[in-house]
Protein backbone atom coordinates (compact mmCIF):
# COMPACT_ATOMS: atom_id res chain seq x y z
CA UNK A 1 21.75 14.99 -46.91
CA UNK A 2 19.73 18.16 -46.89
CA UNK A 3 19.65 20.55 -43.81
CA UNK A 4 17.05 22.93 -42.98
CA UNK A 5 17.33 25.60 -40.30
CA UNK A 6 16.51 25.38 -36.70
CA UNK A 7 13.29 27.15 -37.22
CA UNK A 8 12.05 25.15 -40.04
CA UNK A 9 13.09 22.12 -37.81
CA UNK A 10 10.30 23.42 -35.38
CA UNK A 11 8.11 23.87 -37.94
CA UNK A 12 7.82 20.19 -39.24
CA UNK A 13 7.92 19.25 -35.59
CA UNK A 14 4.99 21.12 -34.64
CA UNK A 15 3.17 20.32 -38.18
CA UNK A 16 2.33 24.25 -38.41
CA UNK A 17 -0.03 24.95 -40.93
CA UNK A 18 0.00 28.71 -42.96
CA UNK A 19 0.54 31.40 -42.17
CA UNK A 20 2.08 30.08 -38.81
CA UNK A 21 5.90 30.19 -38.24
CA UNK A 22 8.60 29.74 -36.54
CA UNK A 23 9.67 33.51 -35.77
CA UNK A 24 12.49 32.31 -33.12
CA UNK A 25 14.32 29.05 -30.91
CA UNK A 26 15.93 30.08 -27.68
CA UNK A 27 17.94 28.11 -26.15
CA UNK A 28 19.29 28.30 -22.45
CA UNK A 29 21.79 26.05 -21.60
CA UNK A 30 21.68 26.66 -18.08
CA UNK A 31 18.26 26.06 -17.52
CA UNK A 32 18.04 23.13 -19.70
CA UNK A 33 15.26 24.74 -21.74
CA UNK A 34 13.94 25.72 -25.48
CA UNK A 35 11.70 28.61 -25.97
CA UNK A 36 10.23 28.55 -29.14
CA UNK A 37 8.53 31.45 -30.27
CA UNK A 38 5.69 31.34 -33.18
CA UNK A 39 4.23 34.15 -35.30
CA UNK A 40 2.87 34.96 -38.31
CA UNK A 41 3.53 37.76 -41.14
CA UNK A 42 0.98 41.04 -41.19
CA UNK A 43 -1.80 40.61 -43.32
CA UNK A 44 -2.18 37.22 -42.92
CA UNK A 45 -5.49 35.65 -42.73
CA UNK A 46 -6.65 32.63 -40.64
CA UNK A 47 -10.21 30.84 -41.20
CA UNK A 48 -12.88 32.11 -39.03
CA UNK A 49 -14.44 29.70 -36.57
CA UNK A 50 -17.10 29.49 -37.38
CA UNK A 51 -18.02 29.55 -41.28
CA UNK A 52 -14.43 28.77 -42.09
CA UNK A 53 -14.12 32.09 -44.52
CA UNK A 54 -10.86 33.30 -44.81
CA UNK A 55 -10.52 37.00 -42.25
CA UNK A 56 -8.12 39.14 -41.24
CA UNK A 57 -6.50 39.38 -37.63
CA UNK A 58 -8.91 41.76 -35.42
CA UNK A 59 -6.34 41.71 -32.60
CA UNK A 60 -4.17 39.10 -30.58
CA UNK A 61 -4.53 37.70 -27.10
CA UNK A 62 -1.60 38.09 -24.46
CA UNK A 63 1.21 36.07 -25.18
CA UNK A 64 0.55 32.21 -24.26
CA UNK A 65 2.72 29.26 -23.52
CA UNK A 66 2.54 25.51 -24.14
CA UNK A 67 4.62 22.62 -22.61
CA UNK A 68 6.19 20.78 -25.91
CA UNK A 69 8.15 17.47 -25.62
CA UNK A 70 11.63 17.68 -24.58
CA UNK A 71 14.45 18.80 -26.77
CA UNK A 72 17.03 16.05 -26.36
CA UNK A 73 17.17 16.93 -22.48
CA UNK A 74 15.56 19.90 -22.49
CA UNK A 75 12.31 21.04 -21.08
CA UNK A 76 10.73 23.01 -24.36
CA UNK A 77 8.35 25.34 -24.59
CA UNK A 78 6.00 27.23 -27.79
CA UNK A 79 4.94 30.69 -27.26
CA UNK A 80 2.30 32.31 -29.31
CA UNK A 81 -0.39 35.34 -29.28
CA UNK A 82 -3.69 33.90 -30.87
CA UNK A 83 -5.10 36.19 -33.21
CA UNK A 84 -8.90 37.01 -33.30
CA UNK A 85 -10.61 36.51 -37.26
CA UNK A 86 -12.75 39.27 -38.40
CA UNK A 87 -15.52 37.90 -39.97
CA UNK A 88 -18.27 40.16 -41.41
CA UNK A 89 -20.67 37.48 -40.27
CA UNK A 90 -19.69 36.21 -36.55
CA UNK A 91 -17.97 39.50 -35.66
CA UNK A 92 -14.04 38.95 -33.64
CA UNK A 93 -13.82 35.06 -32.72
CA UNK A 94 -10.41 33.75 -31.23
CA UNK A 95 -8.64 30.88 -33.74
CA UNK A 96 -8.20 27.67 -32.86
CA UNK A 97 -4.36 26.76 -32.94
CA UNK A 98 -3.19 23.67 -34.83
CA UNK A 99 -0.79 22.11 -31.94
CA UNK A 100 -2.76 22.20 -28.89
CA UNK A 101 -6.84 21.26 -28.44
CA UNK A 102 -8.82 24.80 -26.42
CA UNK A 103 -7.23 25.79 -23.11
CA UNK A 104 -4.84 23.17 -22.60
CA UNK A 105 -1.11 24.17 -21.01
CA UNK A 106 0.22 21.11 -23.39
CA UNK A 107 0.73 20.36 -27.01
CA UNK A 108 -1.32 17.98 -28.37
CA UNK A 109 2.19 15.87 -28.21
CA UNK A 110 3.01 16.53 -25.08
CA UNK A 111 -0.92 15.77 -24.02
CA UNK A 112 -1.01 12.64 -25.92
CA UNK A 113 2.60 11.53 -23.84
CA UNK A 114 0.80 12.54 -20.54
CA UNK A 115 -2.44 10.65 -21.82
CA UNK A 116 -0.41 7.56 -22.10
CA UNK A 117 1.44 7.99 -18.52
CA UNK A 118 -1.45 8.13 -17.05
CA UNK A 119 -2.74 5.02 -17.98
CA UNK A 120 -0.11 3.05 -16.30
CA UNK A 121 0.44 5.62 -13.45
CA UNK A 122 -1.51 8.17 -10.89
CA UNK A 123 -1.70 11.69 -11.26
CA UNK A 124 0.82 12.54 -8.64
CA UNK A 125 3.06 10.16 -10.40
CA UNK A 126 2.58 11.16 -14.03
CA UNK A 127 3.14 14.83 -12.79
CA UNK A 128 6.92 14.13 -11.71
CA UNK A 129 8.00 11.86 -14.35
CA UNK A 130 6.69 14.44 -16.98
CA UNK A 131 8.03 17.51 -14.73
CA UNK A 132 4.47 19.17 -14.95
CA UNK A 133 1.92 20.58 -12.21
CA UNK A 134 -0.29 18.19 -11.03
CA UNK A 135 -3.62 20.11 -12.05
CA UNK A 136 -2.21 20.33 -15.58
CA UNK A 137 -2.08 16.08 -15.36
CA UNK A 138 -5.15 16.26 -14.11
CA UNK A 139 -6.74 18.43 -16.84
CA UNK A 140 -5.68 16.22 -19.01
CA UNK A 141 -7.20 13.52 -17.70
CA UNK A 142 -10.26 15.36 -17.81
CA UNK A 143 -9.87 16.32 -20.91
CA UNK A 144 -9.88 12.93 -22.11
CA UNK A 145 -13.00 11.57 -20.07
CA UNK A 146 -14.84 14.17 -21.63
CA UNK A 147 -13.91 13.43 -25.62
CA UNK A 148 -14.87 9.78 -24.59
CA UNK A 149 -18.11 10.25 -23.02
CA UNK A 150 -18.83 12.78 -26.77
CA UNK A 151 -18.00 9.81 -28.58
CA UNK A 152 -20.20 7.56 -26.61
CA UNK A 153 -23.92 7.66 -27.25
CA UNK A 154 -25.33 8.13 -23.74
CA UNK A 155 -28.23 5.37 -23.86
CA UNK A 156 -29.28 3.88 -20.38
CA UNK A 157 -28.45 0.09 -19.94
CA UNK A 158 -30.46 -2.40 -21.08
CA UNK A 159 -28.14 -4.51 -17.92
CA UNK A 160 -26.95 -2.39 -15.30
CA UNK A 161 -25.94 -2.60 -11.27
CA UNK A 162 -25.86 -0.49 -8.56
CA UNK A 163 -22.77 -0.88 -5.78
CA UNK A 164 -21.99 1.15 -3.48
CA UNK A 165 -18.56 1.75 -2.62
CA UNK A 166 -16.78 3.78 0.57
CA UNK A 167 -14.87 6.80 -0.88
CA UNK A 168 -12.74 6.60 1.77
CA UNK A 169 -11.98 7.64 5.46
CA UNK A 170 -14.74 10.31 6.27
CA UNK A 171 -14.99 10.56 2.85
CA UNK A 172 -18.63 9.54 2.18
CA UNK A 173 -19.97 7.24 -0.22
CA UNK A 174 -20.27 7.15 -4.25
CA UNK A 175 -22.77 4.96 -5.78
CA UNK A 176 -21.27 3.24 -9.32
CA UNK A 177 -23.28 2.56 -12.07
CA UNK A 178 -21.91 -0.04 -13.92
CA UNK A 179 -23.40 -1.43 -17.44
CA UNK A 180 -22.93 -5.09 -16.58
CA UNK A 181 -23.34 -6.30 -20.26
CA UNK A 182 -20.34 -4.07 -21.12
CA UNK A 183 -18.01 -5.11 -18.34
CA UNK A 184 -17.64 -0.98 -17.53
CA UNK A 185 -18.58 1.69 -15.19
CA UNK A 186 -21.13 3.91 -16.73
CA UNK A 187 -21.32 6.86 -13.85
CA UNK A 188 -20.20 7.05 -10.67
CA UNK A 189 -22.83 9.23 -8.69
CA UNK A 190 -21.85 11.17 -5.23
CA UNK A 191 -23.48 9.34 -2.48
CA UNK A 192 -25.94 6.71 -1.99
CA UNK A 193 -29.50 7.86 -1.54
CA UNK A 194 -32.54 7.37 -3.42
CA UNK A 195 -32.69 10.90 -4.96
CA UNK A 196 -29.34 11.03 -6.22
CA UNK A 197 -30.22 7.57 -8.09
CA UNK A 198 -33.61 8.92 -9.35
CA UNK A 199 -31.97 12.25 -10.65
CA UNK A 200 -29.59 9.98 -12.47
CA UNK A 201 -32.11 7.42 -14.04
CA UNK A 202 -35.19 10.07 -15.11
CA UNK A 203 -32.50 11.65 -17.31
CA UNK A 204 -33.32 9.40 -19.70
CA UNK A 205 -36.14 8.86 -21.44
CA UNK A 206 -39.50 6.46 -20.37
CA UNK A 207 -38.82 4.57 -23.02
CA UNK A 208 -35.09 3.79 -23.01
CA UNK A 209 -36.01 3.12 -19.09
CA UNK A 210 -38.92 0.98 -19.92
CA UNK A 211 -35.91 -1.30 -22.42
CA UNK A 212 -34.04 -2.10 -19.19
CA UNK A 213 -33.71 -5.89 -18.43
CA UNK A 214 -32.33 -6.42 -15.35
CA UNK A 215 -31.25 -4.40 -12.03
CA UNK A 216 -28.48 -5.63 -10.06
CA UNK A 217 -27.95 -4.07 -6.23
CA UNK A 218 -27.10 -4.82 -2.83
CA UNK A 219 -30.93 -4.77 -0.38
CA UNK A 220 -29.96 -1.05 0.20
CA UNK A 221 -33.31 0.84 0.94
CA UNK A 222 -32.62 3.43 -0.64
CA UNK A 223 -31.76 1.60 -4.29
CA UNK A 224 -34.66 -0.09 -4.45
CA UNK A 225 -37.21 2.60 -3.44
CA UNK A 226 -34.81 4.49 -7.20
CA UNK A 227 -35.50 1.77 -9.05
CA UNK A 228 -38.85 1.19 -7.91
CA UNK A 229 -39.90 4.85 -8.44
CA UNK A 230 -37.60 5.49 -11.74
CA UNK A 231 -37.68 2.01 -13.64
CA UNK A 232 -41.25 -0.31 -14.67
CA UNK A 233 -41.72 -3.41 -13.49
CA UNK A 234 -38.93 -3.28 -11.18
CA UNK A 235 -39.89 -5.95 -8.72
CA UNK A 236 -39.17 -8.52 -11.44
CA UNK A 237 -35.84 -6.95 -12.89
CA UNK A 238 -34.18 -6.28 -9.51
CA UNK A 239 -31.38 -9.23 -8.57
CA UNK A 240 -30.11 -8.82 -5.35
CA UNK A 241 -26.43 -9.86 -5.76
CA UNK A 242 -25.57 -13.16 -4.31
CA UNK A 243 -21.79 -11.37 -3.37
CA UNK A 244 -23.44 -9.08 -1.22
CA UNK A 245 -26.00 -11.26 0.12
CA UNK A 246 -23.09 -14.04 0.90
CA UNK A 247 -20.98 -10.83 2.41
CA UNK A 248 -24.08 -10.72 4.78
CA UNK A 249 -23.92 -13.93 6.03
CA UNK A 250 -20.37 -13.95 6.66
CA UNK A 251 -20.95 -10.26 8.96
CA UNK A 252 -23.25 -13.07 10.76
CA UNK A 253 -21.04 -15.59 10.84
CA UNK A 254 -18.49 -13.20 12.60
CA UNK A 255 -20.79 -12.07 15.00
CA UNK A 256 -21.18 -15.59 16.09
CA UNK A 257 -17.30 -15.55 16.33
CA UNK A 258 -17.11 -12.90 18.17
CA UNK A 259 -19.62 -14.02 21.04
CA UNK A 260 -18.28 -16.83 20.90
CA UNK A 261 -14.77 -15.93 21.59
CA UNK A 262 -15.68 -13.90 24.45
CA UNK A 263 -17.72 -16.75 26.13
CA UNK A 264 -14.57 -19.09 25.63
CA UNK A 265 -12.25 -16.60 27.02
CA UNK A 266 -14.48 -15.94 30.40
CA UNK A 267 -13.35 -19.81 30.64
CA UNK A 268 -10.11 -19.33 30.06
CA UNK A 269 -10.39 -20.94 26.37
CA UNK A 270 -8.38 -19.33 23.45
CA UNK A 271 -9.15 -22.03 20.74
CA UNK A 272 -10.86 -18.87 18.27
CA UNK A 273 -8.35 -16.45 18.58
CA UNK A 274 -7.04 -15.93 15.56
CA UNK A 275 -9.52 -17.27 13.38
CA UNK A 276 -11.61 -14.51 12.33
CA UNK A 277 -10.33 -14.94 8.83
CA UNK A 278 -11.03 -18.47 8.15
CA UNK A 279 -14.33 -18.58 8.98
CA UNK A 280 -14.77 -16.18 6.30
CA UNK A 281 -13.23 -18.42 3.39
CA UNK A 282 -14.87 -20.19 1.27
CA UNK A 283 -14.21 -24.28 1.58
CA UNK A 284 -12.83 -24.44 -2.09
CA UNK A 285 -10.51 -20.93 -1.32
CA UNK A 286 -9.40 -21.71 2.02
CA UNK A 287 -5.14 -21.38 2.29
CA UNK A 288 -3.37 -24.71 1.98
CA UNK A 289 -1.71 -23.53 5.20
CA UNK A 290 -4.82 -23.21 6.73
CA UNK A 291 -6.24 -26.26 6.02
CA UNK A 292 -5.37 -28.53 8.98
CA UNK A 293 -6.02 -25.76 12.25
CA UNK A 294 -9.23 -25.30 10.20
CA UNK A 295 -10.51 -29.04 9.98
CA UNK A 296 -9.27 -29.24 13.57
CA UNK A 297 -11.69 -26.45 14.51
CA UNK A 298 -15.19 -27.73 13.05
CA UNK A 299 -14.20 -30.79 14.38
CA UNK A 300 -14.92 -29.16 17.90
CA UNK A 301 -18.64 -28.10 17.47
CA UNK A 302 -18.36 -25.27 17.92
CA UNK A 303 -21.26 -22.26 17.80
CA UNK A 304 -18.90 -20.58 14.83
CA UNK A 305 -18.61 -23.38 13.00
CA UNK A 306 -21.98 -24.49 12.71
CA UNK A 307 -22.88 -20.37 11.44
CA UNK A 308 -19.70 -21.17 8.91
CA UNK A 309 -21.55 -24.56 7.67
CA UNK A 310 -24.92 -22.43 7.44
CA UNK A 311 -23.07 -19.88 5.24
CA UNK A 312 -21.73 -22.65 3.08
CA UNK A 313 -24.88 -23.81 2.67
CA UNK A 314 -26.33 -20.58 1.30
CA UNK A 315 -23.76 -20.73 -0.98
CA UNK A 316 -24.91 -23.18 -3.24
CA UNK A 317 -28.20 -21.89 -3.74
CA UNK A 318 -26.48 -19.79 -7.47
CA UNK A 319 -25.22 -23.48 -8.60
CA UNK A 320 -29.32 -24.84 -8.82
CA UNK A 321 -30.19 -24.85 -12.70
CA UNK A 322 -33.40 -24.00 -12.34
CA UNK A 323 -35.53 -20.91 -9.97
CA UNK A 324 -38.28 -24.05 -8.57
CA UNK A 325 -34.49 -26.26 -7.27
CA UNK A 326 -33.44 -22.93 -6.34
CA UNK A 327 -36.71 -22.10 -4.24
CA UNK A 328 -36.10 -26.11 -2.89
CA UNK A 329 -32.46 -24.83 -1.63
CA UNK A 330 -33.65 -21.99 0.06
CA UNK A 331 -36.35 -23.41 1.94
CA UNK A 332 -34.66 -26.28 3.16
CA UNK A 333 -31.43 -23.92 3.90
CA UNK A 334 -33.62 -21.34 5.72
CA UNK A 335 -36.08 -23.83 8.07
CA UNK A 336 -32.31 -25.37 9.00
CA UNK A 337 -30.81 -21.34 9.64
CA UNK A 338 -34.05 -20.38 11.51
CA UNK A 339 -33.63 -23.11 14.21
CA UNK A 340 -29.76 -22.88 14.66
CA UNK A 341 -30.78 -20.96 17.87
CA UNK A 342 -27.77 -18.60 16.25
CA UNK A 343 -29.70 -14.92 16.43
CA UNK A 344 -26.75 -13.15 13.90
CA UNK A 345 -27.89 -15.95 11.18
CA UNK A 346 -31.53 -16.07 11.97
CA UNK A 347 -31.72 -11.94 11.31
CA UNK A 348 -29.95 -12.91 7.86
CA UNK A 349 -32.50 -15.52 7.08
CA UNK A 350 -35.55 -13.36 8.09
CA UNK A 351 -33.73 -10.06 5.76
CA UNK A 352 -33.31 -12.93 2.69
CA UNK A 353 -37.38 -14.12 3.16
CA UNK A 354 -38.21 -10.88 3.20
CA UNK A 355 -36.65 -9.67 -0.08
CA UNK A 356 -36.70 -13.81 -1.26
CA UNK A 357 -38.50 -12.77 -4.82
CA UNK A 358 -35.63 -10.88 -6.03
CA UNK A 359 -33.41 -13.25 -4.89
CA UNK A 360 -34.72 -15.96 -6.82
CA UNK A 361 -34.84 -13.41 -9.75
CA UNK A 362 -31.39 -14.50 -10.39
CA UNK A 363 -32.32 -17.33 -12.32
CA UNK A 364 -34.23 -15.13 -14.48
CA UNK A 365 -31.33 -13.15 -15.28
CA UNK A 366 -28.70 -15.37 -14.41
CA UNK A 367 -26.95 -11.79 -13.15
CA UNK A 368 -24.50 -10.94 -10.35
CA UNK A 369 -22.88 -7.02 -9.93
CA UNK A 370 -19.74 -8.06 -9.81
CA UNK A 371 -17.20 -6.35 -11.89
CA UNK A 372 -13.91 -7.88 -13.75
CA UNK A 373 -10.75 -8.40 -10.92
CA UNK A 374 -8.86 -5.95 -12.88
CA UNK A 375 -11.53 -2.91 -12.58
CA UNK A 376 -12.32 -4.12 -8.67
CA UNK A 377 -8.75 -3.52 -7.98
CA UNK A 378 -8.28 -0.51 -9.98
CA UNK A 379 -11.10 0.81 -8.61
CA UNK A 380 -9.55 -0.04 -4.63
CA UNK A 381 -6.54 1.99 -5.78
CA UNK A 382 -8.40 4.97 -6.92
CA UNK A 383 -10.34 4.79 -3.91
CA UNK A 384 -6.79 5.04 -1.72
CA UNK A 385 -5.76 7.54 -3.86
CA UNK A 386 -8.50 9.81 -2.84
CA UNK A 387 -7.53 11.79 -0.52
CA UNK A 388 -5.16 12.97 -3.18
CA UNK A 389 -8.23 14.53 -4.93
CA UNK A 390 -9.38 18.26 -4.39
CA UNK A 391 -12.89 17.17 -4.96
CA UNK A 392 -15.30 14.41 -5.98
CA UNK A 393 -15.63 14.95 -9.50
CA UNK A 394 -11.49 14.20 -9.64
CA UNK A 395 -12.26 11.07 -8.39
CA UNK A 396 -15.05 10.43 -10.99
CA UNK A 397 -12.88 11.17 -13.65
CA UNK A 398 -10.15 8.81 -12.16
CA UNK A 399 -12.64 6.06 -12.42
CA UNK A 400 -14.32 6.88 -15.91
CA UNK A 401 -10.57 7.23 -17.00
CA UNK A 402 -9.58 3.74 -16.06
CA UNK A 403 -13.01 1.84 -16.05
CA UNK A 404 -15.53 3.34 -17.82
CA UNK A 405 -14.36 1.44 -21.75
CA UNK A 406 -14.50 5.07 -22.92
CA UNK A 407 -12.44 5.79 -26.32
CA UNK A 408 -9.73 8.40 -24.99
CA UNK A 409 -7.61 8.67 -27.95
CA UNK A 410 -6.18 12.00 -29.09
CA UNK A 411 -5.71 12.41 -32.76
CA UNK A 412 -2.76 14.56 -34.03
């Protein structure tokens, strides 16, 4: 078996190319840390940036540092001074070094280990089980959004939705834009009016705008004044999602709870407390557990349950196989919802005639906004996470990270 020095060691480690080497190791016992120190002999010549043609060394930058993988249990570190190429044609222009990509505090090793920790963990969490900073984490994470949105040809969707989602306490709102025919987020936009969605969409060209098939939203005024302004034809591509128009019903529903209740209790009558949740189930999801106090309950006629029914019936509007049984359902559903003398579901029946053509546009398009479970809940967690960001475009980079089907890999 051959052996090779400790510097030559580093050397294959860090795959240096010529004229790089390995000038020095340090190691400090103590401190549980490597210092490896690179260099390069005088007269050397590295390839300019820019045309590739062999220069000399104009002058160095101050000494740099990069976080390496461990030595055995050692923290280890690679110290360098960049040189700046001479060329004749681009003037001084600062190399780019072989073991690390521009600015980054890591080795490309190192960066690719952090890449992979943060797929499986938060920031805050990759940051202590790699022993790093937590902006350095993050940069990485930026990093990589950024080489997978280059890689990406940025084309509008031909199927896309709008949802808006709550950043968080007193945090604002985010609008995502999510290619629906991908399964993926496609942008996540700061806040939720109409401008912000128009700056977004007239980015791209009339025509690739024009190619767009389908719209899902929630009725928010201000999404469909966008897409109305920013996309052709929109009243026949815009679906208003049946999850948000069934969340709707249920706010109604539970405002028919809720006066209910209180009228009960003035009589001394307990029989909803503790329901809220149930009404809001869906007869096929409601808890085994839950089943019997619930049957007992719309056996007693009440206000609540009648709303619930109502809601149910909504419900299976999306299973009619064709938009003329589908216009059937709703009329029969809504003359039954506008004389339930129940003013919370009446308001929701009046809101769904109003907007009842893009409703129905869902059996055109047979589309709904809703995103895979897994991105849903990933998305939740980033959103909990957020006060742990310094500033919105962290949390867009969280989400692109995890969500947005981008291509993050880091080649060595």
């Amino acid at each position: 078996m051959s052996t090779i020095s400790v510097e030559d060691f580093y050397a294959q480690l860090l795959s240096l190319p010529e004229p790089w080497k390995v000038v020095s190791v340090k190691l400090s016992s103590d401190q549980k840390r490597v210092d490896v120190a690179l260099g390069h002999d005088v007269g050397s010549l590295f390839p300019c940036p820019k045309c590739g043609k062999p220069c000399s060394v104009y002058d160095h930058s101050r000494p740099r540092r990069w976080r390496h993988l461990g030595t055995l249990q050692a923290q280890t570190y690679v110290h360098a001074q960049v040189p700046r190429t001479r060329c004749t044609e681009h003037g001084a222009l600062q190399i780019e070094v072989a073991w690390a990509v521009p600015f980054a505090q890591t080795t490309l090793w190192m960066e690719i280990r952090v890449l992979e920790t943060l797929k499986e963990c938060d920031v805050q969490a990759t940051a202590r089980l790699q022993e790093l900073s937590w902006s350095s984490c993050q940069e990485v994470m930026k990093r990589a959004v950024e080489r997978g949105l280059s890689r990406k040809a940025d084309r509008m969707p031909e199927v896309l939705g709008l949802d808006e989602k709550h950043k968080g306490s007193r945090q604002g709102y985010m609008t995502l834009v999510n290619d629906l025919k991908e399964g993926v987020v496609k942008e996540v936009l700061i806040g939720r009016d109409a401008d912000t969605v128009i700056e977004y969409f007239e980015k791209y060209p009339k025509e690739q705008r024009e190619a767009v098939k389908a719209v899902a939203m929630d009725m928010s005024g201000s999404y469909r004044s966008a897409v109305d302004q920013a996309i052709p034809e929109a009243a026949k591509k815009v679906v208003y999602d049946r999850y948000h128009i069934v969340a709707m019903l249920n706010r109604a529903v539970d405002q028919v709870r809720r006066q209910e209740a209180k009228e009960l209790k003035r009589e001394g009558d307990e029989t909803l407390k503790g329901s809220r949740y149930l009404w809001l189930y869906g007869e096929e999801n409601l808890p085994e557990k839950q089943q019997e106090r619930f049957e007992s309950l719309r056996e007693l006629e009440l206000k609540t349950g009648r709303a619930w029914a109502i809601k149910e019936l909504l419900r299976e509007l999306w299973l009619c196989p064709t938009k003329e049984e589908g216009q059937e359902h709703f009329d029969k559903w809504y003359s039954w919802a506008i004389r339930s003398r129940l003013e919370p579901i009446k308001k929701a029946a009046r809101t769904l005639k109003t907007h009842l053509e893009q409703v129905l546009n869902y059996f055109t398009h047979r589309l709904t906004n809703a995103l895979s479970e897994g991105l849903n809940s990933v998305i939740e967690r980033l959103k909990q996470q957020a006060c742990g960001y310094r500033n919105d475009d962290n949390l867009r980079i969280a989400i692109l990270f995890h969500c947005g089907g981008l291509d993050l890999h880091l080649a060595v």
